[in-house]
PDB file of N, CA and C in Angstrom:
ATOM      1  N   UNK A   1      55.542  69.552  65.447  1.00  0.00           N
ATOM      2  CA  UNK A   1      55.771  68.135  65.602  1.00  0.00           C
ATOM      3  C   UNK A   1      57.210  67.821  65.170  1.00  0.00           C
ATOM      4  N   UNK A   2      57.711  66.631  65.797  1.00  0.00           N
ATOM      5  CA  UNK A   2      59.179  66.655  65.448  1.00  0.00           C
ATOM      6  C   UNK A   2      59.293  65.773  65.128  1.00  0.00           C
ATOM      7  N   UNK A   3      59.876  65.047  63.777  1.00  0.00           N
ATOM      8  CA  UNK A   3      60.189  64.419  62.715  1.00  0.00           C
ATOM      9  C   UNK A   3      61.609  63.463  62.847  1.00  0.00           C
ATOM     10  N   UNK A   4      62.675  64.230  63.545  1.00  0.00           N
ATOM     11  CA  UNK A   4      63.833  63.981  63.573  1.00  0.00           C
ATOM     12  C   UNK A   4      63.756  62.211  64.374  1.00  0.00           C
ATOM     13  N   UNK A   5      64.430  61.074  63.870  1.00  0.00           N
ATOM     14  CA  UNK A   5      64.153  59.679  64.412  1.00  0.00           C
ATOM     15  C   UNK A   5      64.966  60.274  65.627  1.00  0.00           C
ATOM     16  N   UNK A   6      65.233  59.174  66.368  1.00  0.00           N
ATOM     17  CA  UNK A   6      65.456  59.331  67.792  1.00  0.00           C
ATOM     18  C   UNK A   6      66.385  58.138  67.383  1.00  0.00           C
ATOM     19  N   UNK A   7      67.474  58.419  68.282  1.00  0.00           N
ATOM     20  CA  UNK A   7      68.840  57.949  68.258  1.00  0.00           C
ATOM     21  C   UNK A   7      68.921  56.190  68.292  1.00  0.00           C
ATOM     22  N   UNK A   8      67.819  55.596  68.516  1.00  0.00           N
ATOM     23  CA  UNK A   8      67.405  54.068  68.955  1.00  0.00           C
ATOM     24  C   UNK A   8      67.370  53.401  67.629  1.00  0.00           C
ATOM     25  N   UNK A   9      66.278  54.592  66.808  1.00  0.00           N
ATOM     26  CA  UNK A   9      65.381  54.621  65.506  1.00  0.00           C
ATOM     27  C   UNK A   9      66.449  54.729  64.121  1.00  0.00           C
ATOM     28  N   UNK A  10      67.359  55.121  64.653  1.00  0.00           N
ATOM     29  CA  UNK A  10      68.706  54.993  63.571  1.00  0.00           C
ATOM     30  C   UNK A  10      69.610  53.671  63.372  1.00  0.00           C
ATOM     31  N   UNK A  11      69.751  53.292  62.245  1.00  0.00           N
ATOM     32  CA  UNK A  11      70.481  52.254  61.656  1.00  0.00           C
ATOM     33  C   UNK A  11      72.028  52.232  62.321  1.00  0.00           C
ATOM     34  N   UNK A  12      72.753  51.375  62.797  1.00  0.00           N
ATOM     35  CA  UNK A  12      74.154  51.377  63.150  1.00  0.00           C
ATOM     36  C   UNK A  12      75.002  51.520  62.408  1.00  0.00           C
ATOM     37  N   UNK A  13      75.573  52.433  61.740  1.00  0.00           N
ATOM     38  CA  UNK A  13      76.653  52.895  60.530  1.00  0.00           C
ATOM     39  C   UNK A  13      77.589  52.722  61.205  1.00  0.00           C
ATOM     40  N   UNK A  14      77.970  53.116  62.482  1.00  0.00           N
ATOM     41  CA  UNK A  14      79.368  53.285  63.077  1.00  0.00           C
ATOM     42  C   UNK A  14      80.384  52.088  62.206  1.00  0.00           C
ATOM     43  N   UNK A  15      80.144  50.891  62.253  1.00  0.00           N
ATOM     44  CA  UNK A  15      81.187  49.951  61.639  1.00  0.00           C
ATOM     45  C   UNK A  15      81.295  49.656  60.714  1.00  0.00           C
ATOM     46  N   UNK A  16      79.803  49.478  59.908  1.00  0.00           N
ATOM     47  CA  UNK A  16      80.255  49.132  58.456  1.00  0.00           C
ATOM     48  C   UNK A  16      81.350  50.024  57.613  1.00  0.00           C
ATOM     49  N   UNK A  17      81.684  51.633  57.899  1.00  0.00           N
ATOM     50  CA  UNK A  17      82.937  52.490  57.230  1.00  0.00           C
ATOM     51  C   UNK A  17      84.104  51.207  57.507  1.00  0.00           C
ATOM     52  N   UNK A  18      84.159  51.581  58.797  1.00  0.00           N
ATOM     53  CA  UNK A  18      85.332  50.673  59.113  1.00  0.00           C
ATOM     54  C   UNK A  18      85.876  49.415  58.724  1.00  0.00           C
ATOM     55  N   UNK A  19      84.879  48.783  58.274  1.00  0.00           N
ATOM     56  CA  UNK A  19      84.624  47.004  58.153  1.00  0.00           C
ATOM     57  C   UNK A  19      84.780  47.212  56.377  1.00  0.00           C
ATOM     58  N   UNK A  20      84.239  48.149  55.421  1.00  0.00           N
ATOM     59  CA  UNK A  20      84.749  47.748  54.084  1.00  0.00           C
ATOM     60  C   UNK A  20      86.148  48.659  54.254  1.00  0.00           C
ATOM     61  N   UNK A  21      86.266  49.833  54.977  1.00  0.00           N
ATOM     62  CA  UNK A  21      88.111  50.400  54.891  1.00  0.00           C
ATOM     63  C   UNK A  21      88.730  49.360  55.030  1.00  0.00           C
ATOM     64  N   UNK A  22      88.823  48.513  55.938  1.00  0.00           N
ATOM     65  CA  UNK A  22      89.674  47.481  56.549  1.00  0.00           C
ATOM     66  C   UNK A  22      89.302  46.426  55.250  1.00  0.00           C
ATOM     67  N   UNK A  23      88.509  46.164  54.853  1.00  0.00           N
ATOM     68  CA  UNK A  23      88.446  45.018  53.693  1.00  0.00           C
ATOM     69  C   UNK A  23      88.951  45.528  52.634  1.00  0.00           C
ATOM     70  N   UNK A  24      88.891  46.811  52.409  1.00  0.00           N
ATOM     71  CA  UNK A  24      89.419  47.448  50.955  1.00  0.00           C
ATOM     72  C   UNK A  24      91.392  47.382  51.176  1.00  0.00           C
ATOM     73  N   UNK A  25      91.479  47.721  52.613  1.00  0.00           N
ATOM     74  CA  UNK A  25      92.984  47.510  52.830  1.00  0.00           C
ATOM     75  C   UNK A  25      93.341  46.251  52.867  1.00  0.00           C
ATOM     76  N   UNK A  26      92.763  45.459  53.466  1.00  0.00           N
ATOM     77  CA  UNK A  26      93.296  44.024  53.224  1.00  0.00           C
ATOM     78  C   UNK A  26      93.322  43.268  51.780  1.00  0.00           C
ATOM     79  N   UNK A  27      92.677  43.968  50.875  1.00  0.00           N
ATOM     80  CA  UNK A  27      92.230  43.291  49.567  1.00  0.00           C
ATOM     81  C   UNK A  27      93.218  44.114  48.683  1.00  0.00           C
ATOM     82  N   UNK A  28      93.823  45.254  49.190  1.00  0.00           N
ATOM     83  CA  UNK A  28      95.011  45.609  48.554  1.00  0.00           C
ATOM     84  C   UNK A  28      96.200  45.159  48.969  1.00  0.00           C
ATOM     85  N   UNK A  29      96.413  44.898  49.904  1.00  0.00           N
ATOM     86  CA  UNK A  29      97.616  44.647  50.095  1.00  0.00           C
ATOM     87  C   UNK A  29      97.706  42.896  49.372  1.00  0.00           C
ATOM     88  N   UNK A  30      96.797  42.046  49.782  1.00  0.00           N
ATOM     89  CA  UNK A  30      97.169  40.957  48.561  1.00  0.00           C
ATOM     90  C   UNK A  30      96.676  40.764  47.653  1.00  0.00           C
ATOM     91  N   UNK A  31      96.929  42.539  46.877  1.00  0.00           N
ATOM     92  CA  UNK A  31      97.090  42.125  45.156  1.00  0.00           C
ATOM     93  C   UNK A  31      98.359  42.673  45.339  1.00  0.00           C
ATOM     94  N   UNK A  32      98.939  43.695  45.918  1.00  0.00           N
ATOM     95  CA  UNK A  32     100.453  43.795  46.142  1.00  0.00           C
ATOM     96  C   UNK A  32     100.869  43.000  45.988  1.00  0.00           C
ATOM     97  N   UNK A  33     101.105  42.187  47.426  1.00  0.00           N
ATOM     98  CA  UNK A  33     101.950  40.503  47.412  1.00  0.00           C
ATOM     99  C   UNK A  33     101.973  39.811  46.402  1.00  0.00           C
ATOM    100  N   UNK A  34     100.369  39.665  45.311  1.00  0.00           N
ATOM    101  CA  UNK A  34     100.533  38.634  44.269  1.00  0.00           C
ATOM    102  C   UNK A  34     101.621  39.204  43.254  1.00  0.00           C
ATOM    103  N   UNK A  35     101.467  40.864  43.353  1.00  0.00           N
ATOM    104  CA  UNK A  35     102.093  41.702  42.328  1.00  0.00           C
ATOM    105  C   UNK A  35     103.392  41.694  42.308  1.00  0.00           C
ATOM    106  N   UNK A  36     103.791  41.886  43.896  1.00  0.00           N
ATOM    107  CA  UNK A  36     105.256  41.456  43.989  1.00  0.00           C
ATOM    108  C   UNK A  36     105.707  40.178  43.970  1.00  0.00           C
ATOM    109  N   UNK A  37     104.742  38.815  43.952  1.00  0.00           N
ATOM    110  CA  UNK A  37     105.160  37.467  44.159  1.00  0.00           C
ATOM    111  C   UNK A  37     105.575  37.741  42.658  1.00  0.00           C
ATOM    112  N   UNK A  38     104.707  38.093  42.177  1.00  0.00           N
ATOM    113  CA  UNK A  38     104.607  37.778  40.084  1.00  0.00           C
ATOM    114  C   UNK A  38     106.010  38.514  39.870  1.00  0.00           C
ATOM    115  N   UNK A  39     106.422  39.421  40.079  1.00  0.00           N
ATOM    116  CA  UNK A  39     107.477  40.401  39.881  1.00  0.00           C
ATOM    117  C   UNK A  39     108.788  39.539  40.142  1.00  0.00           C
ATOM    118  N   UNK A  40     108.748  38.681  41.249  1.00  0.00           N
ATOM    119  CA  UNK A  40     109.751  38.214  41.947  1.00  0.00           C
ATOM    120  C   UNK A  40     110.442  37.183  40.768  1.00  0.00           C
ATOM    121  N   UNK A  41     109.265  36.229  40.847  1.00  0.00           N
ATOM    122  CA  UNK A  41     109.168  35.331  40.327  1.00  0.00           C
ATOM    123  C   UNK A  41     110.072  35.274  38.320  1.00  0.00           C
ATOM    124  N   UNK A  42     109.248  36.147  38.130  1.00  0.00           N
ATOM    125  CA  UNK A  42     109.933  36.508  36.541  1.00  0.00           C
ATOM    126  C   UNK A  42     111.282  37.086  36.440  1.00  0.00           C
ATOM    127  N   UNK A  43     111.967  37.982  37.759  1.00  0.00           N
ATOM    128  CA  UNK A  43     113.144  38.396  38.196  1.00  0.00           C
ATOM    129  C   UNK A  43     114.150  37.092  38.430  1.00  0.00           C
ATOM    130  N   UNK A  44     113.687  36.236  39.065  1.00  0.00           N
ATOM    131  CA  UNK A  44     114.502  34.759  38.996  1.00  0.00           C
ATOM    132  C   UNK A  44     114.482  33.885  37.965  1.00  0.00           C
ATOM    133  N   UNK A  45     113.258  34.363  36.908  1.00  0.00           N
ATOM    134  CA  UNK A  45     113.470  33.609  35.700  1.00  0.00           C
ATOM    135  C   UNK A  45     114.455  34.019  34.559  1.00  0.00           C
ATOM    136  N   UNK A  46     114.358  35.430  34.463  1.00  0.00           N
ATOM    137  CA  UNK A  46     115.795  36.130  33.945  1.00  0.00           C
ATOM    138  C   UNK A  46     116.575  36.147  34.330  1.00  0.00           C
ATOM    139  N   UNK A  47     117.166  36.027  35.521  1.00  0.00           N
ATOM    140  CA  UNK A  47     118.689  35.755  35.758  1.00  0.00           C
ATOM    141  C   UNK A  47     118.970  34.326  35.713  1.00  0.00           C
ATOM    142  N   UNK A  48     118.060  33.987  35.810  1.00  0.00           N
ATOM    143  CA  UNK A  48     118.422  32.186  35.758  1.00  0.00           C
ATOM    144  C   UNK A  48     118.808  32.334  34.200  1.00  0.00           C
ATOM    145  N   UNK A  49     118.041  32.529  33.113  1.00  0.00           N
ATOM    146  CA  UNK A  49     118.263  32.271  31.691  1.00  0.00           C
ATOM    147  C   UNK A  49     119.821  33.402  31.407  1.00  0.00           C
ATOM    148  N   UNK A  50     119.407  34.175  32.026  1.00  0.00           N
ATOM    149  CA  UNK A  50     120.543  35.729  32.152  1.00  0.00           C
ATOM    150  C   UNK A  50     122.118  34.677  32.165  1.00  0.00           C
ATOM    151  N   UNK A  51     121.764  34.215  33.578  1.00  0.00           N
ATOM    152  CA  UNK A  51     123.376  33.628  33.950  1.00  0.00           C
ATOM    153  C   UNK A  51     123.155  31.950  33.163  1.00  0.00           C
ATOM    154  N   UNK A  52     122.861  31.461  33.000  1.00  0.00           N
ATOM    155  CA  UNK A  52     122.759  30.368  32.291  1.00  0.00           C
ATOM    156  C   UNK A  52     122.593  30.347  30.703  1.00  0.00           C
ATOM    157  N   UNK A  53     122.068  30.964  30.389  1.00  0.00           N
ATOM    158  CA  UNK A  53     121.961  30.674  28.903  1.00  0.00           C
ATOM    159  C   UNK A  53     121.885  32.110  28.067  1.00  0.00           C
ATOM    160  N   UNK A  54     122.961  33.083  28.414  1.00  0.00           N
ATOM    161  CA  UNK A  54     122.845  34.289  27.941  1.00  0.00           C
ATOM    162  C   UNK A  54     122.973  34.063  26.456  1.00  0.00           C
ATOM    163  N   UNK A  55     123.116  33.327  25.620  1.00  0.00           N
ATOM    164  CA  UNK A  55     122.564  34.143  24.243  1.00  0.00           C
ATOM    165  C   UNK A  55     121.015  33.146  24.019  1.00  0.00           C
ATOM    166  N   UNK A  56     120.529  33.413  24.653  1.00  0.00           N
ATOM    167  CA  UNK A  56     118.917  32.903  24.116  1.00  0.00           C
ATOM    168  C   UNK A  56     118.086  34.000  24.399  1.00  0.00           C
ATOM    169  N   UNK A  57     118.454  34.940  23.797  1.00  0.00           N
ATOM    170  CA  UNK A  57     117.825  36.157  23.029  1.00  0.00           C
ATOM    171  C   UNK A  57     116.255  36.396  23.200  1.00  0.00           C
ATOM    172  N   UNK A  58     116.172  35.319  22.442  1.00  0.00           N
ATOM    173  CA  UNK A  58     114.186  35.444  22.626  1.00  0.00           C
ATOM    174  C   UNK A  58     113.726  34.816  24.049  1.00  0.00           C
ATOM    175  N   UNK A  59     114.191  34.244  24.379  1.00  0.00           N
ATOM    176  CA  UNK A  59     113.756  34.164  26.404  1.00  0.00           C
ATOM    177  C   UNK A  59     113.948  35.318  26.941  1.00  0.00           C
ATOM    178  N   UNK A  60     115.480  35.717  26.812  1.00  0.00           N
ATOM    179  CA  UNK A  60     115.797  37.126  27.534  1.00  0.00           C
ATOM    180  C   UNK A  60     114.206  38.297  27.472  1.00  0.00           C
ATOM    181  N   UNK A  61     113.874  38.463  25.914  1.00  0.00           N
ATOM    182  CA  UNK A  61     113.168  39.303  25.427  1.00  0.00           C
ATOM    183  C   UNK A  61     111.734  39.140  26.329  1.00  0.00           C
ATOM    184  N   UNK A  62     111.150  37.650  26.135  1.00  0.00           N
ATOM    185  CA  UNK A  62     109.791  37.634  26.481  1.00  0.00           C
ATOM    186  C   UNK A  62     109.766  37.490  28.171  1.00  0.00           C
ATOM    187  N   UNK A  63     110.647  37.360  29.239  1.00  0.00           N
ATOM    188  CA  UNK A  63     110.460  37.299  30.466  1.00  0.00           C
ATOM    189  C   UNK A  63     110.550  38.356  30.500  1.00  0.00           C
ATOM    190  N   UNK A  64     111.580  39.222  30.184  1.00  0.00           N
ATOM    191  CA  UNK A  64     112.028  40.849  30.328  1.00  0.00           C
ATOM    192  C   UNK A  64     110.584  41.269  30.393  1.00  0.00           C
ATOM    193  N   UNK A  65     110.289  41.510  29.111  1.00  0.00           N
ATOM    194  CA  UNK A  65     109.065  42.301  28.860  1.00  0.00           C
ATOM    195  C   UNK A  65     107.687  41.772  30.063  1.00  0.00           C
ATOM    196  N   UNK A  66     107.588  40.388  30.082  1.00  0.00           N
ATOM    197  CA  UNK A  66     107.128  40.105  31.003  1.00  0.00           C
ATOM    198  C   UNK A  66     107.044  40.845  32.552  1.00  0.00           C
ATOM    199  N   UNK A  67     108.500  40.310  33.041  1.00  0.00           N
ATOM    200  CA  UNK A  67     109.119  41.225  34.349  1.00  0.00           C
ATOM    201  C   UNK A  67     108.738  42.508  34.030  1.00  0.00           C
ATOM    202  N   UNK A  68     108.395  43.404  33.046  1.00  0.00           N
ATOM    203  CA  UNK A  68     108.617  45.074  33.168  1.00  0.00           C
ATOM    204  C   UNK A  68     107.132  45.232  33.209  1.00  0.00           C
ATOM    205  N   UNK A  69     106.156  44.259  32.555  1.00  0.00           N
ATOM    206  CA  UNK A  69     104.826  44.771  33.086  1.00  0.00           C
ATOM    207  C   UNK A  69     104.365  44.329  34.586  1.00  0.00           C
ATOM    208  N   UNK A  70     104.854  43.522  34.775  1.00  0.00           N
ATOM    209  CA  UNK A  70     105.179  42.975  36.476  1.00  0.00           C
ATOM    210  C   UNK A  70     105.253  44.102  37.331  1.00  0.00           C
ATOM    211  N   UNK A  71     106.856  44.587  36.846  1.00  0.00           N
ATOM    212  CA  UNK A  71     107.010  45.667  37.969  1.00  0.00           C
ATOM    213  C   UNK A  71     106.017  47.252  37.768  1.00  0.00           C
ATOM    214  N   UNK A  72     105.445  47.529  36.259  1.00  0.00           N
ATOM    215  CA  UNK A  72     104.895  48.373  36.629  1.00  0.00           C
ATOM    216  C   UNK A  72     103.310  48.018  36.826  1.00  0.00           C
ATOM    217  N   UNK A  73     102.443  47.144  37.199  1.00  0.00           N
ATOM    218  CA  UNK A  73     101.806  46.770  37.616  1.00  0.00           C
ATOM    219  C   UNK A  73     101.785  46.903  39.432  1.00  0.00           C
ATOM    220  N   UNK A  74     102.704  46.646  39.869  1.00  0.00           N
ATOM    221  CA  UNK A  74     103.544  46.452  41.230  1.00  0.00           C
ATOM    222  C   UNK A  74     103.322  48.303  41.851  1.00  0.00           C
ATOM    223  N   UNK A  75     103.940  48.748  40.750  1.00  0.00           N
ATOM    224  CA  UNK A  75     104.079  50.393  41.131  1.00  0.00           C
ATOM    225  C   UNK A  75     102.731  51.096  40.890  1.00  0.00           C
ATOM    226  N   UNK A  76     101.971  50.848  40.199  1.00  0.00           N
ATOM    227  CA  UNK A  76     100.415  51.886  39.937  1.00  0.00           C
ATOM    228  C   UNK A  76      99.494  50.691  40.992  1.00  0.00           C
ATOM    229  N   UNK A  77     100.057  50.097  41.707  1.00  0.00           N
ATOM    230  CA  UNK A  77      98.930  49.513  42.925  1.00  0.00           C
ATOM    231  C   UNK A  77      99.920  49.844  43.733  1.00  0.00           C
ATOM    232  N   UNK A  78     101.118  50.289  44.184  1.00  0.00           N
ATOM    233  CA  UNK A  78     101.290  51.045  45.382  1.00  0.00           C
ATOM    234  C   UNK A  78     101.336  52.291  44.990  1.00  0.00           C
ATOM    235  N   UNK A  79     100.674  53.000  44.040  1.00  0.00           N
ATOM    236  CA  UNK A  79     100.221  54.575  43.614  1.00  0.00           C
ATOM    237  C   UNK A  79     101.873  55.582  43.226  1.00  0.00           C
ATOM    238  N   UNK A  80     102.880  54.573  43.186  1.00  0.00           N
ATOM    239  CA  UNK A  80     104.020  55.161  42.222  1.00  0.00           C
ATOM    240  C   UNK A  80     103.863  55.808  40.896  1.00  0.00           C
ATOM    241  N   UNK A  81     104.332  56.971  40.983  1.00  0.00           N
ATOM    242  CA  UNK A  81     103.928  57.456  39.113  1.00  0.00           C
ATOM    243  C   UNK A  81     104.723  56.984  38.103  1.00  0.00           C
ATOM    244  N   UNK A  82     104.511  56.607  36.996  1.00  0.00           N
ATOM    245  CA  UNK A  82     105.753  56.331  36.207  1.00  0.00           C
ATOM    246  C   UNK A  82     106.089  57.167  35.899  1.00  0.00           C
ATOM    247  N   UNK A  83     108.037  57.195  35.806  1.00  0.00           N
ATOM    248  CA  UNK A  83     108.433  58.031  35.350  1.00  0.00           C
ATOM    249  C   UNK A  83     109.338  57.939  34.013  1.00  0.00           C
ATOM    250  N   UNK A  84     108.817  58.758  33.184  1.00  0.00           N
ATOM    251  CA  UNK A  84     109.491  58.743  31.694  1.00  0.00           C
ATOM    252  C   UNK A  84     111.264  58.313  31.648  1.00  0.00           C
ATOM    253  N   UNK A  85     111.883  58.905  32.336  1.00  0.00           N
ATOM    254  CA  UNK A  85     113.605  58.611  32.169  1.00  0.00           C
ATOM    255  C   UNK A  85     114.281  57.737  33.320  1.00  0.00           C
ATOM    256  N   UNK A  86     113.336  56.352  33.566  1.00  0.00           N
ATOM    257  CA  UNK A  86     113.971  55.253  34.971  1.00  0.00           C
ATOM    258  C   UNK A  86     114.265  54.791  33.419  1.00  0.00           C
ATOM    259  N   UNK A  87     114.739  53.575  34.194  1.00  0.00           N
ATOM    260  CA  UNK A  87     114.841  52.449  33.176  1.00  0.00           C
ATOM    261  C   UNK A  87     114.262  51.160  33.414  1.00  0.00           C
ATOM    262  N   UNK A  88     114.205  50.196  32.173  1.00  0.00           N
ATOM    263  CA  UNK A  88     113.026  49.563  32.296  1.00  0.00           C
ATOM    264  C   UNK A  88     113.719  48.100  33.542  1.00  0.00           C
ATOM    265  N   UNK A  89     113.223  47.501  34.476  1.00  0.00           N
ATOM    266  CA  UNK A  89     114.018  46.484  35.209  1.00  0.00           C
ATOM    267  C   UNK A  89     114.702  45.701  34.715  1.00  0.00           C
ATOM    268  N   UNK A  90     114.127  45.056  33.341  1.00  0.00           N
ATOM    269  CA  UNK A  90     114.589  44.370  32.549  1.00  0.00           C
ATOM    270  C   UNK A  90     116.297  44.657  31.679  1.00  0.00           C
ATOM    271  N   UNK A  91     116.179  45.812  31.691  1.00  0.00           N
ATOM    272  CA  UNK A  91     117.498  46.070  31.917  1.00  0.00           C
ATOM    273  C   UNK A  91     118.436  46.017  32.640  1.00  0.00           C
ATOM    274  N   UNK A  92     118.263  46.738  33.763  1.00  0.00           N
ATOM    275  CA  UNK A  92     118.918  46.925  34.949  1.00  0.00           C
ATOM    276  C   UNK A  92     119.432  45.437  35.711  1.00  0.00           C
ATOM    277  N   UNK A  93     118.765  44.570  35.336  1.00  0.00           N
ATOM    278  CA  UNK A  93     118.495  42.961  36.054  1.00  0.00           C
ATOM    279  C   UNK A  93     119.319  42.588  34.633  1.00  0.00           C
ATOM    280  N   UNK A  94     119.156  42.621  33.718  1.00  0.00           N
ATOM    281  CA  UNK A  94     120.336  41.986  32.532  1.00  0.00           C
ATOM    282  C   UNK A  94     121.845  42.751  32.744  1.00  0.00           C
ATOM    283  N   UNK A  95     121.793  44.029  33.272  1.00  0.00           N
ATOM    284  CA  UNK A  95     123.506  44.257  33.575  1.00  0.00           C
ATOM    285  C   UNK A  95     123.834  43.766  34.801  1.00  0.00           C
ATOM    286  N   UNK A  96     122.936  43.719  35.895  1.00  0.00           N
ATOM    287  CA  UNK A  96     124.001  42.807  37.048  1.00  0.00           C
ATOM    288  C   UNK A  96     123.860  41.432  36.370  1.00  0.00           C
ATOM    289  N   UNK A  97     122.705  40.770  35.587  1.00  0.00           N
ATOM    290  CA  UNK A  97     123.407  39.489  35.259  1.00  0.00           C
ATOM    291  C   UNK A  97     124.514  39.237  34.511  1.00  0.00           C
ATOM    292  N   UNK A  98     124.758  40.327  33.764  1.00  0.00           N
ATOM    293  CA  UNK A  98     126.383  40.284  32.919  1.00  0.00           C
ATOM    294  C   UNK A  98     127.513  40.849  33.758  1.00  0.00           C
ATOM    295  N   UNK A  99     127.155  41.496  35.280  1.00  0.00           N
ATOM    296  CA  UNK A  99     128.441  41.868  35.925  1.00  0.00           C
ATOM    297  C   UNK A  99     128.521  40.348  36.596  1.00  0.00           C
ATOM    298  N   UNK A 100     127.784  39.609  36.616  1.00  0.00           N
ATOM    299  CA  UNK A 100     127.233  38.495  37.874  1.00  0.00           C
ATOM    300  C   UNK A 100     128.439  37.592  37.217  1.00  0.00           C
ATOM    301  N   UNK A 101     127.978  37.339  35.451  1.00  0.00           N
ATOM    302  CA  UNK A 101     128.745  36.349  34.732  1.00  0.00           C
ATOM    303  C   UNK A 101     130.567  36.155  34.093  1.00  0.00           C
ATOM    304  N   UNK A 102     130.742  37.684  34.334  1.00  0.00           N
ATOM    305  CA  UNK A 102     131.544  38.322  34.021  1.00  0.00           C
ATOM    306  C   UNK A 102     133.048  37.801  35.343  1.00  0.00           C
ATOM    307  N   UNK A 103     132.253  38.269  36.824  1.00  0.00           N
ATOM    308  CA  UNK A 103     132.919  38.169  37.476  1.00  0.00           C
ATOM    309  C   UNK A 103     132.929  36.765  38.482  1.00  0.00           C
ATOM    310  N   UNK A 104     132.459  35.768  37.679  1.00  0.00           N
ATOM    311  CA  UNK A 104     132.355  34.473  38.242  1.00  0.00           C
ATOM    312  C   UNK A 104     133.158  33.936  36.830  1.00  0.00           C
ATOM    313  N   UNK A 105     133.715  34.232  35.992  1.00  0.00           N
ATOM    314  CA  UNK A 105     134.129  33.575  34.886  1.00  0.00           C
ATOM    315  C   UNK A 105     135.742  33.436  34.764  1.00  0.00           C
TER     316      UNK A 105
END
């Protein structure tokens, strides 16, 4: 006797793979966007304070740090590894704001 259902008798799988891949990709890509909106966003708040009000020290400090969990947030959701000897953005974004101020002065 044969047991095996008959091709009618089977559940339709074909799309649901497809239908959560495609939802799992769409649901990553906007936490990206928010990741990079958030990233952006704190990047214009330090150079704004950067070129405007460079000795306010403790702003510099708490957006920085801010911006650097931003960007590596940004990088372990597009599967970037961190790497021990980059540097942190928050840096890198405080020396063009001192080449920025430097050479507008």
């Amino acid at each position: 006797m044969n047991t095996r259902p008959t091709p009618r008798e089977l559940p339709d799988t074909r799309t649901r793979p497809v239908r959560t891949a495609y939802a799992a990709v769409t649901a990553n890509q906007q936490e990206i966007s928010r990741a990079e909106a958030d990233y952006q966003r704190f990047r214009t708040a330090y150079l704004e304070v950067a070129r405007h009000e460079p000795g306010h020290e403790v702003a510099l400090a708490m957006i920085g740090a801010d911006m650097d969990r931003a960007h590596a947030r940004l990088q372990a959701l597009m599967g970037l590894p961190r790497l021990p000897f980059t540097h942190e953005p928050s840096t890198v974004v405080r020396r063009e704001a001192l080449r920025y101020t430097e050479e507008n002065s």
